[in-house]
C-alpha atoms as a PDB file:
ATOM      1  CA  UNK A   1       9.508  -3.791 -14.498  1.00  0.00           C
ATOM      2  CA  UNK A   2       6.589  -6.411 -14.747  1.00  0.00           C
ATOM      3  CA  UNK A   3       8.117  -9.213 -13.019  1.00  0.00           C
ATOM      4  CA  UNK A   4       8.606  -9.561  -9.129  1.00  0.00           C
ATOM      5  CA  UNK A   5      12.389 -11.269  -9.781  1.00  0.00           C
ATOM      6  CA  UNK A   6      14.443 -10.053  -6.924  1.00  0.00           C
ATOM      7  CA  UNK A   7      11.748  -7.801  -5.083  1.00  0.00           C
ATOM      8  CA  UNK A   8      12.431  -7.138  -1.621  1.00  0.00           C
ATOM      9  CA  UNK A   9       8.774  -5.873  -0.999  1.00  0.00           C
ATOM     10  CA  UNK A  10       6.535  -9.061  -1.394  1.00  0.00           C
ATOM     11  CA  UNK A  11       4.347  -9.527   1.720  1.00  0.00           C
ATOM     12  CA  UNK A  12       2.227  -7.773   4.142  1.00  0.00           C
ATOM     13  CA  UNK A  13       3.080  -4.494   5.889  1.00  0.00           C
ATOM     14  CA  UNK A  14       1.447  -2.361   8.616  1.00  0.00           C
ATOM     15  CA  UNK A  15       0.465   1.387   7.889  1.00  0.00           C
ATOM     16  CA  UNK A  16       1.677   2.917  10.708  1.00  0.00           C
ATOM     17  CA  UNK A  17       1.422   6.523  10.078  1.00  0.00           C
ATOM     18  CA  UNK A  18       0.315   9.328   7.214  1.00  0.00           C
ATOM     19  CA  UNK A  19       1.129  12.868   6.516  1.00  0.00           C
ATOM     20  CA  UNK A  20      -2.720  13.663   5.377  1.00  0.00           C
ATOM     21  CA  UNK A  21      -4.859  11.260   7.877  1.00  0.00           C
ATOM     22  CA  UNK A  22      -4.679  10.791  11.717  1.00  0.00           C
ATOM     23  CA  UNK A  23      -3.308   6.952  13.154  1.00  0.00           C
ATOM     24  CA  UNK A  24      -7.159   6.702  14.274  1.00  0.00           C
ATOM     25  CA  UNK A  25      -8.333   7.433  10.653  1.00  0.00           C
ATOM     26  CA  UNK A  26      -6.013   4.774   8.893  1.00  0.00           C
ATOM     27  CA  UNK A  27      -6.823   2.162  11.206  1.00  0.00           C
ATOM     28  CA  UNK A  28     -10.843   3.473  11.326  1.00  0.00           C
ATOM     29  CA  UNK A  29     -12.297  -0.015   9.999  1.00  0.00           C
ATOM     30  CA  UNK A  30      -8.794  -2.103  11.355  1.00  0.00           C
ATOM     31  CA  UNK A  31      -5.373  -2.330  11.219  1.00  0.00           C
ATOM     32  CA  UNK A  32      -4.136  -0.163   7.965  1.00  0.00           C
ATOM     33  CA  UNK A  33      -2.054  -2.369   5.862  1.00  0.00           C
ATOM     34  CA  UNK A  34      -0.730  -3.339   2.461  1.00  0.00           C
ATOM     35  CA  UNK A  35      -0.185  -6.497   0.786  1.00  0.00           C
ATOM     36  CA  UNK A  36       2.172  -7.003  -2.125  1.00  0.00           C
ATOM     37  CA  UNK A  37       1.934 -10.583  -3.923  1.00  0.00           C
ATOM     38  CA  UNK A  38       4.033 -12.179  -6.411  1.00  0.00           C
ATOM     39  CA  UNK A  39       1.385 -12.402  -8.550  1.00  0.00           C
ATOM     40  CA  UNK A  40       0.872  -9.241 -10.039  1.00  0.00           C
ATOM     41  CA  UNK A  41      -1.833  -8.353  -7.347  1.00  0.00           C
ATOM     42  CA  UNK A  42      -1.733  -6.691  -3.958  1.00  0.00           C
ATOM     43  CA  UNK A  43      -4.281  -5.220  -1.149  1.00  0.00           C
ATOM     44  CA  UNK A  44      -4.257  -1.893   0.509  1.00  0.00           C
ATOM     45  CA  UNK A  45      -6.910  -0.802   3.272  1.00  0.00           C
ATOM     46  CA  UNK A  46      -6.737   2.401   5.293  1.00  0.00           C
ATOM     47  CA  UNK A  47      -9.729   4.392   7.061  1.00  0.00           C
ATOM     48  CA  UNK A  48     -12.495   3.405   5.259  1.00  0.00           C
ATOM     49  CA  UNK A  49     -10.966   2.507   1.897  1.00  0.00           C
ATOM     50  CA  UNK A  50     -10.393  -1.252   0.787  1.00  0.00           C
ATOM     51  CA  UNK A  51      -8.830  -1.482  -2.967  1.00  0.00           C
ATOM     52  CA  UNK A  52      -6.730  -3.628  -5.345  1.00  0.00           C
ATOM     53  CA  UNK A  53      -3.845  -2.763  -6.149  1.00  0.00           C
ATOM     54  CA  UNK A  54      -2.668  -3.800  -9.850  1.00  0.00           C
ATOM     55  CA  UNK A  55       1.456  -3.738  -9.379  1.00  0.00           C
ATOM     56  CA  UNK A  56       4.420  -2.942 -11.256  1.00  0.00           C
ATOM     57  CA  UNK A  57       7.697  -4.156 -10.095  1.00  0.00           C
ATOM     58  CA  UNK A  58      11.452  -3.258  -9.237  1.00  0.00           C
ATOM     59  CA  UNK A  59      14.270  -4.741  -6.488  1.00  0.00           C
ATOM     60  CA  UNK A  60      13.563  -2.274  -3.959  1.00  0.00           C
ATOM     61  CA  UNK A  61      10.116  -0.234  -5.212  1.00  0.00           C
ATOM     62  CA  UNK A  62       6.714  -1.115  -6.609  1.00  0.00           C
ATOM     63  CA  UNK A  63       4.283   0.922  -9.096  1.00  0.00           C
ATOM     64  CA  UNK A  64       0.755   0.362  -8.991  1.00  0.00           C
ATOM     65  CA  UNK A  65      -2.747   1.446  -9.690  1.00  0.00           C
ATOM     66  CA  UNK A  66      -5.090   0.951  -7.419  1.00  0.00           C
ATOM     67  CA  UNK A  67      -9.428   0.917  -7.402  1.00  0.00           C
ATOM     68  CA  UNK A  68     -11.663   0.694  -4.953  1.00  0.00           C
ATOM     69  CA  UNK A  69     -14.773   1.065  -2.481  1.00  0.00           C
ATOM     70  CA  UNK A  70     -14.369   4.004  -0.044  1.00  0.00           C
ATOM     71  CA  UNK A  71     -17.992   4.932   1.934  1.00  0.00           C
ATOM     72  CA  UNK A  72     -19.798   3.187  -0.982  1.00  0.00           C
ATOM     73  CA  UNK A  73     -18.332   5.138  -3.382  1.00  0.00           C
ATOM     74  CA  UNK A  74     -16.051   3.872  -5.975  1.00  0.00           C
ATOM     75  CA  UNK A  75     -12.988   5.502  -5.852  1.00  0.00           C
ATOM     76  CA  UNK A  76      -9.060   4.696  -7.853  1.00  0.00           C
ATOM     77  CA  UNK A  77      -6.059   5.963  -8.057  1.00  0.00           C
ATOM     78  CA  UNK A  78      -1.809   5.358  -8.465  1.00  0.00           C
ATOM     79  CA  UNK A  79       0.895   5.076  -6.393  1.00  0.00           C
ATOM     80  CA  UNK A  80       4.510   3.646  -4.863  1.00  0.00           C
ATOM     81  CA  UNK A  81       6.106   1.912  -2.457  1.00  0.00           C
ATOM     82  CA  UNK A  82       9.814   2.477  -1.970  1.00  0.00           C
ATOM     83  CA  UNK A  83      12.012   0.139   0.285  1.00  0.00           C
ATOM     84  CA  UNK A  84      14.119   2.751   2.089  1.00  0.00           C
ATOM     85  CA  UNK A  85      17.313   2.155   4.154  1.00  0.00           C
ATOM     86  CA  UNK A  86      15.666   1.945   8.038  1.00  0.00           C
ATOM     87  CA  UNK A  87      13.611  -1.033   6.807  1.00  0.00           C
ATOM     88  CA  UNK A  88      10.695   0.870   6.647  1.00  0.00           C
ATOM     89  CA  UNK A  89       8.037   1.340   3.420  1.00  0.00           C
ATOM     90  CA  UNK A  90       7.399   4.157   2.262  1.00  0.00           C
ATOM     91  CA  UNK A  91       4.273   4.810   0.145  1.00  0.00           C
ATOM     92  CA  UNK A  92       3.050   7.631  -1.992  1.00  0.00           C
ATOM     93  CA  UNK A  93      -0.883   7.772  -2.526  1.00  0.00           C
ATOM     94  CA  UNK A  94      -2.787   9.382  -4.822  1.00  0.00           C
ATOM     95  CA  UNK A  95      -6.557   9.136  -5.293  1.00  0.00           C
ATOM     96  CA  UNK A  96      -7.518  10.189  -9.236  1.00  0.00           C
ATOM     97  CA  UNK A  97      -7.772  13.685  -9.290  1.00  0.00           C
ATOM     98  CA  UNK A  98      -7.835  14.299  -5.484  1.00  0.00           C
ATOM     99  CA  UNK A  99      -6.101  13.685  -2.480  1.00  0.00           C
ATOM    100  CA  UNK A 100      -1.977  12.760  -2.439  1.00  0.00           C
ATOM    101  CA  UNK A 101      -0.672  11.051   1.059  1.00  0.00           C
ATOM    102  CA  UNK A 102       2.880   9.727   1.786  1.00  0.00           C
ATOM    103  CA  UNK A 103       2.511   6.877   4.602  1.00  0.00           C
ATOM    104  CA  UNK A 104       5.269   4.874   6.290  1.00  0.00           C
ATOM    105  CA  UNK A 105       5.085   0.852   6.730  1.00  0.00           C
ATOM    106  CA  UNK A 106       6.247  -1.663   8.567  1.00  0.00           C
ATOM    107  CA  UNK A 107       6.793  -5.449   7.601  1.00  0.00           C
ATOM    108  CA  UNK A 108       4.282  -7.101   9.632  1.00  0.00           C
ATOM    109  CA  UNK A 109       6.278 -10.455  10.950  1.00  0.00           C
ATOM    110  CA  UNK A 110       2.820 -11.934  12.498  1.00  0.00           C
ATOM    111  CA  UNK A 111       1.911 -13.032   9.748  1.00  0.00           C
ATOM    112  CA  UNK A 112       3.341 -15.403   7.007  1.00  0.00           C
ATOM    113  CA  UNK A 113       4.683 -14.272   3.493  1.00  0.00           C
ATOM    114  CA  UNK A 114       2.001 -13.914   0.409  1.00  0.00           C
END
């Protein structure tokens, strides 16, 4: 699963809600979102985290490892992002030996396609 052929995910989607954080801690420095591109590469940003996220790919689901800066600290991690039947993302979290968080997404139509 290394190349996007087929992918349903590609593009930008709003974080709209978390089992571990509050809605005003994922959208603490703006709107949560992630970004999966075509490429390879994506973007995720929640609370106060901004990170790249290095991405693995299926039809319906991504893998991908993700680092970096939370509160000036360097911080990585893994996780998913599943297509699932209501249209809806969702994403399982993990920081490296820390924190796990399952978040649901929505595609985010304002804006174009990666």
């Amino acid at each position: 699963m290394t190349a996007p052929a087929g992918c349903m995910l590609i593009g930008r989607w709003r974080i709209v809600e978390a089992d571990l954080w509050e809605r005003d801690h994922l959208d603490l420095c703006g709107p949560a979102r992630i970004t999966i591109r075509p490429d390879g590469h994506g973007e995720i940003a929640l609370g106060a985290l901004e990170a790249g996220l290095d991405l693995q790919y299926g039809r319906s689901i991504v893998y991908f490892t993700w680092e970096g800066c939370e509160e000036m600290d360097e911080v990585r991690g893994s996780g998913s992002a599943e297509l699932l039947d209501d249209g809806t993302l969702e994403i399982e979290f993990d920081y490296h030996r820390g924190d796990e968080a399952i978040m649901t997404a929505v595609r985010d139509h304002s804006s174009t396609a990666c």
